[in-house]
PDB file of N, CA and C in Angstrom:
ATOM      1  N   UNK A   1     149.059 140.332 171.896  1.00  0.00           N
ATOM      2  CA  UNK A   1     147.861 139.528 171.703  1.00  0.00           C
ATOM      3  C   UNK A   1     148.281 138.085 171.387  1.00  0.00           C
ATOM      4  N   UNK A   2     147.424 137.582 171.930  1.00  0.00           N
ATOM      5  CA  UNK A   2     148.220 135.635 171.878  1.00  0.00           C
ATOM      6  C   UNK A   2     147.581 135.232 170.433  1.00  0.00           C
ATOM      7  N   UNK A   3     148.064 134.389 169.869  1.00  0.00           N
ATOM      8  CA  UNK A   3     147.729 134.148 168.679  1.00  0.00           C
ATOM      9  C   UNK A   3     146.522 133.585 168.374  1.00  0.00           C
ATOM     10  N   UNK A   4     145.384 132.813 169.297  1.00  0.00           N
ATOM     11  CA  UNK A   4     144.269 132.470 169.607  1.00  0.00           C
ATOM     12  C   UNK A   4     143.127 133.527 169.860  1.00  0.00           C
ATOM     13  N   UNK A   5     143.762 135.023 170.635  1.00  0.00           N
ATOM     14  CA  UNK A   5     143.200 136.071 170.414  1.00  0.00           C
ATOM     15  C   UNK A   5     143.343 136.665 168.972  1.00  0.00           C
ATOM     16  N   UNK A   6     143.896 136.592 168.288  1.00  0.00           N
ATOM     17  CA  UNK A   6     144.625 137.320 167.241  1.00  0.00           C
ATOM     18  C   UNK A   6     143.218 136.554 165.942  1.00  0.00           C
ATOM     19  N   UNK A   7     143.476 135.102 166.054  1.00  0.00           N
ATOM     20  CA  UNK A   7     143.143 134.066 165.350  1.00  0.00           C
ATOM     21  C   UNK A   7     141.149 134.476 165.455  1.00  0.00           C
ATOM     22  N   UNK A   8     140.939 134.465 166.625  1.00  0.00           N
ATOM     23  CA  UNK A   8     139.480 134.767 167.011  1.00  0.00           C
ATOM     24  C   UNK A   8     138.757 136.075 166.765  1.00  0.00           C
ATOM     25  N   UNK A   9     139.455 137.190 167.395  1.00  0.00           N
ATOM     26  CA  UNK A   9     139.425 138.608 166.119  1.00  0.00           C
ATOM     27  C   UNK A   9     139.010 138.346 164.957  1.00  0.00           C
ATOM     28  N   UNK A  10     140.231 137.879 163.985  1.00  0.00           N
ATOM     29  CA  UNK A  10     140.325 137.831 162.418  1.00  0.00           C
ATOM     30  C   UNK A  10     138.886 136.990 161.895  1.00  0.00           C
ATOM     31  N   UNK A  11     138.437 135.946 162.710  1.00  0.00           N
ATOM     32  CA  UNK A  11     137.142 135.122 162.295  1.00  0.00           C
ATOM     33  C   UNK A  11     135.307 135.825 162.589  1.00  0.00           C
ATOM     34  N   UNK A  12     135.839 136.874 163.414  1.00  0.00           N
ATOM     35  CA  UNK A  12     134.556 137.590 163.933  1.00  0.00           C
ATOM     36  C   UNK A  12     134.501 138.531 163.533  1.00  0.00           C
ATOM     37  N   UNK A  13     135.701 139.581 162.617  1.00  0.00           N
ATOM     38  CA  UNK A  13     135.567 140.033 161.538  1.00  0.00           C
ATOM     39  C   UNK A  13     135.252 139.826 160.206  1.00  0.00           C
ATOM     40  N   UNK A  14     135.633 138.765 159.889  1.00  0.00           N
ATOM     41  CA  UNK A  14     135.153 137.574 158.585  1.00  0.00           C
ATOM     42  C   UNK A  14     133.767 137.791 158.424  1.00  0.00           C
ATOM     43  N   UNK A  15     133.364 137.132 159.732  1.00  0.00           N
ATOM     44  CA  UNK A  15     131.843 136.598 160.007  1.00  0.00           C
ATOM     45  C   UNK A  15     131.039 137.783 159.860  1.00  0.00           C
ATOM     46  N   UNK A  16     131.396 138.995 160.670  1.00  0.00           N
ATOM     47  CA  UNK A  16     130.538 140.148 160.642  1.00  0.00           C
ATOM     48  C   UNK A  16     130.425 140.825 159.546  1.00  0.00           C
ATOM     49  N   UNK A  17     131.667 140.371 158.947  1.00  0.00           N
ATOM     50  CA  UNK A  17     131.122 141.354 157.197  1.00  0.00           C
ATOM     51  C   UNK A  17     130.620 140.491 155.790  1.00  0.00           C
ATOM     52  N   UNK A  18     130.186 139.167 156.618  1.00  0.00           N
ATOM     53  CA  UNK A  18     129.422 138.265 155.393  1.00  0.00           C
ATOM     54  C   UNK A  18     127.805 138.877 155.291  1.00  0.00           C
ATOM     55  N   UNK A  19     127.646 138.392 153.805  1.00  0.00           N
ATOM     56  CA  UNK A  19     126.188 138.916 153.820  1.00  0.00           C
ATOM     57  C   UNK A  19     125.349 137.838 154.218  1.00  0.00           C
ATOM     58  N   UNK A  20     124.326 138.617 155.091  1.00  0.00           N
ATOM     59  CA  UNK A  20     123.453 137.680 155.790  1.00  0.00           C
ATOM     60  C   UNK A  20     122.617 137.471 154.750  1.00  0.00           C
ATOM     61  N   UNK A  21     122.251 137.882 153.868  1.00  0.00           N
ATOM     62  CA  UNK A  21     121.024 137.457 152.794  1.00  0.00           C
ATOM     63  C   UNK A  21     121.364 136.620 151.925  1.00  0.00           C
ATOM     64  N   UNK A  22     122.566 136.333 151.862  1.00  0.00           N
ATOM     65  CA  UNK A  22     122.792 134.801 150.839  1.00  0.00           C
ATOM     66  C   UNK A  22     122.244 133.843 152.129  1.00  0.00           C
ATOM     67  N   UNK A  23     122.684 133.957 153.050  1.00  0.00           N
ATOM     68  CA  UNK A  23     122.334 132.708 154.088  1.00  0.00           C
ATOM     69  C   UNK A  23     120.906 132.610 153.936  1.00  0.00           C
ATOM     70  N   UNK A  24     120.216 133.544 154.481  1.00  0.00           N
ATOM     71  CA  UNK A  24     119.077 133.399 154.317  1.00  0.00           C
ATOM     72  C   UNK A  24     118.160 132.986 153.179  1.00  0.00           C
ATOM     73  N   UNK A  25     118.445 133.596 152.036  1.00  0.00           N
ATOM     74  CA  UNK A  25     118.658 132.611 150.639  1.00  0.00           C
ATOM     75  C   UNK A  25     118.456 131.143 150.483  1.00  0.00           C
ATOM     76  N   UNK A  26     119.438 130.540 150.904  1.00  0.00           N
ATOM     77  CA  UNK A  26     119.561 129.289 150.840  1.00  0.00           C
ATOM     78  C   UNK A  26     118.807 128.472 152.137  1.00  0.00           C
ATOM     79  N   UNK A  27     118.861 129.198 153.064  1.00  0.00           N
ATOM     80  CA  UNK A  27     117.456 128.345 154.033  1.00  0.00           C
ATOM     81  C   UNK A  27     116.614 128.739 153.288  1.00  0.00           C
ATOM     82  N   UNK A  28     115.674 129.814 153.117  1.00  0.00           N
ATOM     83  CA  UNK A  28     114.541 129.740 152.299  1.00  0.00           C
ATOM     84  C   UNK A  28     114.596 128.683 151.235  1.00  0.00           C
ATOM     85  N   UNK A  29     115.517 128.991 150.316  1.00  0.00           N
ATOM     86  CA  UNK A  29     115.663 127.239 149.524  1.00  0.00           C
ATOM     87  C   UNK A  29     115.492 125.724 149.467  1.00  0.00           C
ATOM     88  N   UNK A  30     116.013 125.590 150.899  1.00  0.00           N
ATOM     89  CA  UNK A  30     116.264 124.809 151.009  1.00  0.00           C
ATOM     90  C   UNK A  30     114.792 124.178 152.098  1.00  0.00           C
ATOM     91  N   UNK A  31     113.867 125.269 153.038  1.00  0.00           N
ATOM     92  CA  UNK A  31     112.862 125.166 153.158  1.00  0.00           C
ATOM     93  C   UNK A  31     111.570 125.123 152.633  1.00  0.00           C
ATOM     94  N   UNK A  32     111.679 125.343 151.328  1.00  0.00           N
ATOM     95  CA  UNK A  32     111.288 125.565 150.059  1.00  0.00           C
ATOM     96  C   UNK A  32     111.113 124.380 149.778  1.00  0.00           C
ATOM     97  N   UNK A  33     112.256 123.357 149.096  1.00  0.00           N
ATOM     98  CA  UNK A  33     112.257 121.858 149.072  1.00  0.00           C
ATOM     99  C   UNK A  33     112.079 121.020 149.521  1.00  0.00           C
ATOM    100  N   UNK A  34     111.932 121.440 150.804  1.00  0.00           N
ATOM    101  CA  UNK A  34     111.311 120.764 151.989  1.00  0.00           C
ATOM    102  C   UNK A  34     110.172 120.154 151.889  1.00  0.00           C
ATOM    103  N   UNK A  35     109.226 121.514 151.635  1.00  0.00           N
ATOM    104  CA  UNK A  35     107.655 121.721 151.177  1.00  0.00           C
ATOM    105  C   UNK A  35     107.218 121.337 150.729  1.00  0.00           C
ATOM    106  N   UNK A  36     107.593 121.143 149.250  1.00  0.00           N
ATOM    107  CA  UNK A  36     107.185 121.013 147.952  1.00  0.00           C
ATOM    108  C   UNK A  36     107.741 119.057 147.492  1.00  0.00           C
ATOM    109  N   UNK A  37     108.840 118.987 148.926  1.00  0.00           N
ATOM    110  CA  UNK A  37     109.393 117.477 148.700  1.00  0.00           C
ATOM    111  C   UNK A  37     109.772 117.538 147.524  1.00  0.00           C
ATOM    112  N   UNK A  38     110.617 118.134 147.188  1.00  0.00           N
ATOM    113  CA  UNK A  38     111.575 118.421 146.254  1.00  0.00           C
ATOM    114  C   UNK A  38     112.800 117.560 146.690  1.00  0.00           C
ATOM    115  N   UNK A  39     114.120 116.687 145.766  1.00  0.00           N
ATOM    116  CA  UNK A  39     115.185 116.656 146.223  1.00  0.00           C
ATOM    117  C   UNK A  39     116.324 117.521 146.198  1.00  0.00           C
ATOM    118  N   UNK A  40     117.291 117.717 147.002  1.00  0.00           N
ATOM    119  CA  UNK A  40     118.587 118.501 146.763  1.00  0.00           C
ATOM    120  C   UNK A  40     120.041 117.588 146.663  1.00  0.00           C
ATOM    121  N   UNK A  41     120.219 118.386 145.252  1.00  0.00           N
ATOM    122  CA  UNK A  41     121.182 117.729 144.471  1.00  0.00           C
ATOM    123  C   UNK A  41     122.665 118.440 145.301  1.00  0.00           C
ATOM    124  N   UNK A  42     123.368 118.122 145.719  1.00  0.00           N
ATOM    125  CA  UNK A  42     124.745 118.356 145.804  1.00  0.00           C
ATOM    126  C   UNK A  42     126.078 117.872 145.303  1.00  0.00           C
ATOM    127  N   UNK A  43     126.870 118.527 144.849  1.00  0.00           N
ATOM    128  CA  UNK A  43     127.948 117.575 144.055  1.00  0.00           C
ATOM    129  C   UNK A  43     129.131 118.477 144.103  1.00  0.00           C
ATOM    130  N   UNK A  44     130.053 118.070 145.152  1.00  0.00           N
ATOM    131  CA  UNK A  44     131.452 118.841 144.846  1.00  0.00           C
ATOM    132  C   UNK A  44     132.953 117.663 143.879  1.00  0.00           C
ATOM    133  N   UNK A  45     133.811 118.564 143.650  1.00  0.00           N
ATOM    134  CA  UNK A  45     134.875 118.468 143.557  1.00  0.00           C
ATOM    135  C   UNK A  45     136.175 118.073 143.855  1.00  0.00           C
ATOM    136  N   UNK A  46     136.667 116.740 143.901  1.00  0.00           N
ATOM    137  CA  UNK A  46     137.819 116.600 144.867  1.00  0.00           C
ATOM    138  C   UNK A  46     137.870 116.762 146.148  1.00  0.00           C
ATOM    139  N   UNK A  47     138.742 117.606 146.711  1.00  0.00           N
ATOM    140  CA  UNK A  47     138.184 117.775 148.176  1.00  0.00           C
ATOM    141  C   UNK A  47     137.159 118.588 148.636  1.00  0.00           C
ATOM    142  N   UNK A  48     135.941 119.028 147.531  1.00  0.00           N
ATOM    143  CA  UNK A  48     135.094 119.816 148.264  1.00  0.00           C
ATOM    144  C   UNK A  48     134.043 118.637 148.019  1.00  0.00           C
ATOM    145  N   UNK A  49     134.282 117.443 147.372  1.00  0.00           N
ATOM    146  CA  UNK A  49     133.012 116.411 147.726  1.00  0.00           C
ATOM    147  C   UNK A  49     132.837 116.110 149.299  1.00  0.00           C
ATOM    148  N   UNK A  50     134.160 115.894 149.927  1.00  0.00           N
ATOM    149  CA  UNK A  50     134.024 115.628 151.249  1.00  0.00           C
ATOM    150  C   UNK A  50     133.041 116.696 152.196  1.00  0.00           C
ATOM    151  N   UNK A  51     133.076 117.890 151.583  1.00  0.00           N
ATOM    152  CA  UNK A  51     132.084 119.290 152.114  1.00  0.00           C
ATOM    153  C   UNK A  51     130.668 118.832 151.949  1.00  0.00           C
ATOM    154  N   UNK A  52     130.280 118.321 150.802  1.00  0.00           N
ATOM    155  CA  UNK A  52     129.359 117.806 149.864  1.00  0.00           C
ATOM    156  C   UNK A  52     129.007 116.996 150.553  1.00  0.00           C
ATOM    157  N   UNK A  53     129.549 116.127 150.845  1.00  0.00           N
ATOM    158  CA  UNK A  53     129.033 114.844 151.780  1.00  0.00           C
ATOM    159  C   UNK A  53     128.878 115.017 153.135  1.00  0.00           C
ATOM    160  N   UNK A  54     129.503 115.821 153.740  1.00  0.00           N
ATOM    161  CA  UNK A  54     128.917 116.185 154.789  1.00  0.00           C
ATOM    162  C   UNK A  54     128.075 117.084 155.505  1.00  0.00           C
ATOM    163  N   UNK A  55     127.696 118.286 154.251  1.00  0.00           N
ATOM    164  CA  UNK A  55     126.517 119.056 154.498  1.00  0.00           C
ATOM    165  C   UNK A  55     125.188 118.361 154.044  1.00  0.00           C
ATOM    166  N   UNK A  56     125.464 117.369 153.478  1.00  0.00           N
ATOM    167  CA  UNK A  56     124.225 115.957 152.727  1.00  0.00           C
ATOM    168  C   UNK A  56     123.875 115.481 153.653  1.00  0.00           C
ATOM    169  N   UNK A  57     124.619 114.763 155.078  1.00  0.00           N
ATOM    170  CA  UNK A  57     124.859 114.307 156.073  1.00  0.00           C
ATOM    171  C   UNK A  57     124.308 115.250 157.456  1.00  0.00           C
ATOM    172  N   UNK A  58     124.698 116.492 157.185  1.00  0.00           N
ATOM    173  CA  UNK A  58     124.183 117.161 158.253  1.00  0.00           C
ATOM    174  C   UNK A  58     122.742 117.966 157.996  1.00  0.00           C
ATOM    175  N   UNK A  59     122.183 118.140 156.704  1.00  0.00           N
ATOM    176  CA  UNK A  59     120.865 118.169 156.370  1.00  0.00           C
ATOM    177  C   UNK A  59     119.775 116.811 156.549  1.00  0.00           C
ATOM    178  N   UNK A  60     120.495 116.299 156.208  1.00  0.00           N
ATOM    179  CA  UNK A  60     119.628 114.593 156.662  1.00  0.00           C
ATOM    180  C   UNK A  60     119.358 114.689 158.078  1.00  0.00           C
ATOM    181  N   UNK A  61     120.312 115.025 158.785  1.00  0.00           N
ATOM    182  CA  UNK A  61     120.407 114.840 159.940  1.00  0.00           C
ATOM    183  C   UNK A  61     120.209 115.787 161.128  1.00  0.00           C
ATOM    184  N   UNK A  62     120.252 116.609 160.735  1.00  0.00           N
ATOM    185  CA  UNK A  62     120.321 117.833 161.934  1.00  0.00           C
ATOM    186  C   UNK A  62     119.355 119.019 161.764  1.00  0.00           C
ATOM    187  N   UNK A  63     119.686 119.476 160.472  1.00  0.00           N
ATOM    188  CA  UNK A  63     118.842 120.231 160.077  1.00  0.00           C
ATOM    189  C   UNK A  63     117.446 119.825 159.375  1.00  0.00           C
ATOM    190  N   UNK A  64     117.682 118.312 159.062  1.00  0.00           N
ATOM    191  CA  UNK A  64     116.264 117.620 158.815  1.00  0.00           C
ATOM    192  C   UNK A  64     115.763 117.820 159.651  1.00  0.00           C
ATOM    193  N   UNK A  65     116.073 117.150 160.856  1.00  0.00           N
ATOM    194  CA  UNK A  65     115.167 116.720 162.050  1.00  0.00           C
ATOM    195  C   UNK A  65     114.709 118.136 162.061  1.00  0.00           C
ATOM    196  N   UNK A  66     115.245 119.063 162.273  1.00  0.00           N
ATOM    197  CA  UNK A  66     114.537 120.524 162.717  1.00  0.00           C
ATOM    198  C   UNK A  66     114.010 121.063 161.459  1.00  0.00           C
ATOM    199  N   UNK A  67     114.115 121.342 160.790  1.00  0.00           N
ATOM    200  CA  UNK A  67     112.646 121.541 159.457  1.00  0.00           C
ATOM    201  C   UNK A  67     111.394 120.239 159.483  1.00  0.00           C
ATOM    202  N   UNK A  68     111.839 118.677 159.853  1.00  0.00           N
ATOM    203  CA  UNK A  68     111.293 117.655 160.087  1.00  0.00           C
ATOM    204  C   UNK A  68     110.379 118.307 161.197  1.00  0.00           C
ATOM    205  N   UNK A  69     110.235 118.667 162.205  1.00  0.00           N
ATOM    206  CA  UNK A  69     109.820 119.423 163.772  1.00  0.00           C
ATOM    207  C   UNK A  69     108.665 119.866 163.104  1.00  0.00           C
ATOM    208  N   UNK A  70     109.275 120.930 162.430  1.00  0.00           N
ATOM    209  CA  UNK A  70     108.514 122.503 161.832  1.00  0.00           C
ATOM    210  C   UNK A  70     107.331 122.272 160.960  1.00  0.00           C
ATOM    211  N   UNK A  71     108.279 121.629 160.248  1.00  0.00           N
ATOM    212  CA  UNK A  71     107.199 121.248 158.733  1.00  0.00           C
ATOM    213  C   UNK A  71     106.572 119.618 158.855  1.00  0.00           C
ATOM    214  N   UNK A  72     106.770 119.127 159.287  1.00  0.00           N
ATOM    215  CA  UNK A  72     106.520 117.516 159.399  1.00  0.00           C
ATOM    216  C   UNK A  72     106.713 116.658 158.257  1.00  0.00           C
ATOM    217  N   UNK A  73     108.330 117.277 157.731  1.00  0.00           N
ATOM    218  CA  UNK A  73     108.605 116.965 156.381  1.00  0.00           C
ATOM    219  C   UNK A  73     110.000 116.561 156.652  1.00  0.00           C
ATOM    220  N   UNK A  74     110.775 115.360 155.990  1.00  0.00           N
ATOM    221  CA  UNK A  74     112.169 115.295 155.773  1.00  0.00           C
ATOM    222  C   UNK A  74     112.545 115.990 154.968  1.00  0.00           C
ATOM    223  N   UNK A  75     114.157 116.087 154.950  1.00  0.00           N
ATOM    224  CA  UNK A  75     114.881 116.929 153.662  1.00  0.00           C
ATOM    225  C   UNK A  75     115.171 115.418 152.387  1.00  0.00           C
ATOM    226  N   UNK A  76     114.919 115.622 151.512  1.00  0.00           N
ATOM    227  CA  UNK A  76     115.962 114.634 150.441  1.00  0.00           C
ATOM    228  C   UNK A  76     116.741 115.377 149.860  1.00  0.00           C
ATOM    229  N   UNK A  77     118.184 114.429 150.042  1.00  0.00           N
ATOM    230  CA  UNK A  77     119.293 115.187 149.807  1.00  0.00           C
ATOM    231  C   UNK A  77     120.218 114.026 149.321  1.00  0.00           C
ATOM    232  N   UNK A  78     120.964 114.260 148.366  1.00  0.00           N
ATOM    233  CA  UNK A  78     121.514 113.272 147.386  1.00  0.00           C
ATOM    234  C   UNK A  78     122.769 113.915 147.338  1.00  0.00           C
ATOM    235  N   UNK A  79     124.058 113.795 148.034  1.00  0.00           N
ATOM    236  CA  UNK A  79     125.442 113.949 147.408  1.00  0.00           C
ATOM    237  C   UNK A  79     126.131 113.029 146.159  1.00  0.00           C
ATOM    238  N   UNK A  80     125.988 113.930 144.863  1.00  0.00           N
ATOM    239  CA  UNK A  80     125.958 112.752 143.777  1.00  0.00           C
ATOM    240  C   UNK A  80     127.341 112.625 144.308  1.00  0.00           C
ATOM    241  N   UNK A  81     128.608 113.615 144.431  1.00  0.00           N
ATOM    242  CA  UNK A  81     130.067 112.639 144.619  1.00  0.00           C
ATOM    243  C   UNK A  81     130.166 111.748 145.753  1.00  0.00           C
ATOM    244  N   UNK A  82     129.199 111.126 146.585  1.00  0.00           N
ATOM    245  CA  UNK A  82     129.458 110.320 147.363  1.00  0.00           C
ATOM    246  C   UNK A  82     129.110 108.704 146.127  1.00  0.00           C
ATOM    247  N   UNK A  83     128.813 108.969 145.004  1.00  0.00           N
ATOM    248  CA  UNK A  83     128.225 107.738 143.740  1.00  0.00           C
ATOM    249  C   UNK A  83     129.361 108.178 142.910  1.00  0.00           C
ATOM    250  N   UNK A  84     131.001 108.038 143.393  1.00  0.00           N
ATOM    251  CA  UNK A  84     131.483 107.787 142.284  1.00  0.00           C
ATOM    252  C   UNK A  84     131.232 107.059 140.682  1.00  0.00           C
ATOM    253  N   UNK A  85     130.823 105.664 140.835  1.00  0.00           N
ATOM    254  CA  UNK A  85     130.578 105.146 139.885  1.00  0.00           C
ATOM    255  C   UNK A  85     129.328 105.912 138.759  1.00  0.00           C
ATOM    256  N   UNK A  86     128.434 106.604 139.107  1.00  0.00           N
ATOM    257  CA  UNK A  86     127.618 107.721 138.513  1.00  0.00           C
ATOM    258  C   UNK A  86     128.217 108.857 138.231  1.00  0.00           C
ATOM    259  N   UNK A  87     129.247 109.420 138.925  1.00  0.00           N
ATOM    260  CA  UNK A  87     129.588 110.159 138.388  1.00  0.00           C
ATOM    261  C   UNK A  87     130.859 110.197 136.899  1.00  0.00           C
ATOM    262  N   UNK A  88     131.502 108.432 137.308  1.00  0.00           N
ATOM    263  CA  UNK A  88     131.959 108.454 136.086  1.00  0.00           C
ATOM    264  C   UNK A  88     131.133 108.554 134.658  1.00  0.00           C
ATOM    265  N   UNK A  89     130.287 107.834 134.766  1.00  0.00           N
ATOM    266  CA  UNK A  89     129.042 107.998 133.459  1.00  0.00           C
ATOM    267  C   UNK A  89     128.136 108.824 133.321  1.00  0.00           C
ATOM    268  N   UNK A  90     128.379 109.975 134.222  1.00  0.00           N
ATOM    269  CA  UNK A  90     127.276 111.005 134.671  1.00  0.00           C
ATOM    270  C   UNK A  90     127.446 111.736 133.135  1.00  0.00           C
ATOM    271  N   UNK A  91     128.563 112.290 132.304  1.00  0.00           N
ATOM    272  CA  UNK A  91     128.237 112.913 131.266  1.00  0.00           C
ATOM    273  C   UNK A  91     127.684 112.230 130.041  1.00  0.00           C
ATOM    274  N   UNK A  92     128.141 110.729 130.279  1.00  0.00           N
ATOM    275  CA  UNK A  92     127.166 110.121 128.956  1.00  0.00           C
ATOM    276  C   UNK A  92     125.877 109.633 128.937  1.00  0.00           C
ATOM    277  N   UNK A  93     124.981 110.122 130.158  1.00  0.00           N
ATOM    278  CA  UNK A  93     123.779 109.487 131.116  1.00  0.00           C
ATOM    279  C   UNK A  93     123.243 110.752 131.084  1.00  0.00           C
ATOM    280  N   UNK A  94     123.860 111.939 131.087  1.00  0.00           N
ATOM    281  CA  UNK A  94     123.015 113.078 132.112  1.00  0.00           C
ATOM    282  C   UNK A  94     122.122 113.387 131.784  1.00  0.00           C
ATOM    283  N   UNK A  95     121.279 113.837 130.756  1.00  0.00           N
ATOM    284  CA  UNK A  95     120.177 114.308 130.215  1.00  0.00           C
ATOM    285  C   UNK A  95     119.127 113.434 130.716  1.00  0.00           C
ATOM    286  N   UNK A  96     119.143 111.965 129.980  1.00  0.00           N
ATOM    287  CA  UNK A  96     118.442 110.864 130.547  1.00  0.00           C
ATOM    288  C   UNK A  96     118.015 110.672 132.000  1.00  0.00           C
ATOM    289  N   UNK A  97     119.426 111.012 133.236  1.00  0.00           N
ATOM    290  CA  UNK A  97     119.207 110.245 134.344  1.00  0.00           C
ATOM    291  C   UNK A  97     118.248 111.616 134.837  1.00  0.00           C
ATOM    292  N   UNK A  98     118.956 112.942 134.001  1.00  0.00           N
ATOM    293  CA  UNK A  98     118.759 114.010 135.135  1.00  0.00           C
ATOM    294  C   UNK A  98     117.015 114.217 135.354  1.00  0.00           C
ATOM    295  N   UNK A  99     116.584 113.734 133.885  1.00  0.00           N
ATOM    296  CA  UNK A  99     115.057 113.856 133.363  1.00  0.00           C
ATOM    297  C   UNK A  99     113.986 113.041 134.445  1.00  0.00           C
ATOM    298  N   UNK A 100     114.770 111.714 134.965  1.00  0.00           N
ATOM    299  CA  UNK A 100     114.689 110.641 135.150  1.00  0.00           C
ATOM    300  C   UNK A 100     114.217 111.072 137.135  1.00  0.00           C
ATOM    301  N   UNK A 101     115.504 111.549 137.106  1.00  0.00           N
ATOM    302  CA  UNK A 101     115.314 111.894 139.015  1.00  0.00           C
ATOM    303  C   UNK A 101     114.689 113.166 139.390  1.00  0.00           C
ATOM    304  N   UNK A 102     114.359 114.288 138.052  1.00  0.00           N
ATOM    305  CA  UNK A 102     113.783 115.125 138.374  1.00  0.00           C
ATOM    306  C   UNK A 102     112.444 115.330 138.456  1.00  0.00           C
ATOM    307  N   UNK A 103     111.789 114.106 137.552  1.00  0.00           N
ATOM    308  CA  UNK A 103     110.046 114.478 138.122  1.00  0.00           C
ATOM    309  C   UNK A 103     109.811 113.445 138.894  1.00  0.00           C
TER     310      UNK A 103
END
């Protein structure tokens, strides 16, 4: 088996034994916020901000437009680690800001 077969196997086994109800989960969630024009907060870690920023990026964008279609609603979506400078003061701010952006 060539290692591209080997490689493609191992990922469609992965895939087939994830649970589909977290996914679904989080679209409902996230269609949810949609609705209600709610924002979604995202915030990773080192190199999972870059994840962070680009599922921020591809909800704005891709998957907005298509809940945008459906619902005639944008997503708001806020990657706080793309605001370094907030996140340095984010623990001596948080209560305040969080109070602040949540209603």
């Amino acid at each position: 088996m060539t290692t591209i077969a080997s490689y493609l196997k191992n990922v469609t086994k992965i895939v087939s034994s994830l649970d589909k109800r977290a996914y679904d989960s989080v679209l409902s969630e996230i269609k949810r916020a949609a609705q209600q024009r709610h924002t979604i907060y995202l915030v990773g870690n080192g190199a999972s901000s870059i994840t962070v920023s680009h599922f921020a990026n591809d909800l704005m964008k891709n998957s907005g437009e298509n809940i945008s279609n459906l619902l005639g609603l944008g997503i708001r979506v806020i990657a706080l680690s793309d605001n370094m400078p907030f996140l340095r003061l984010f623990p001596m701010i948080f209560q305040r800001t969080w109070h602040m952006w949540s209603t």
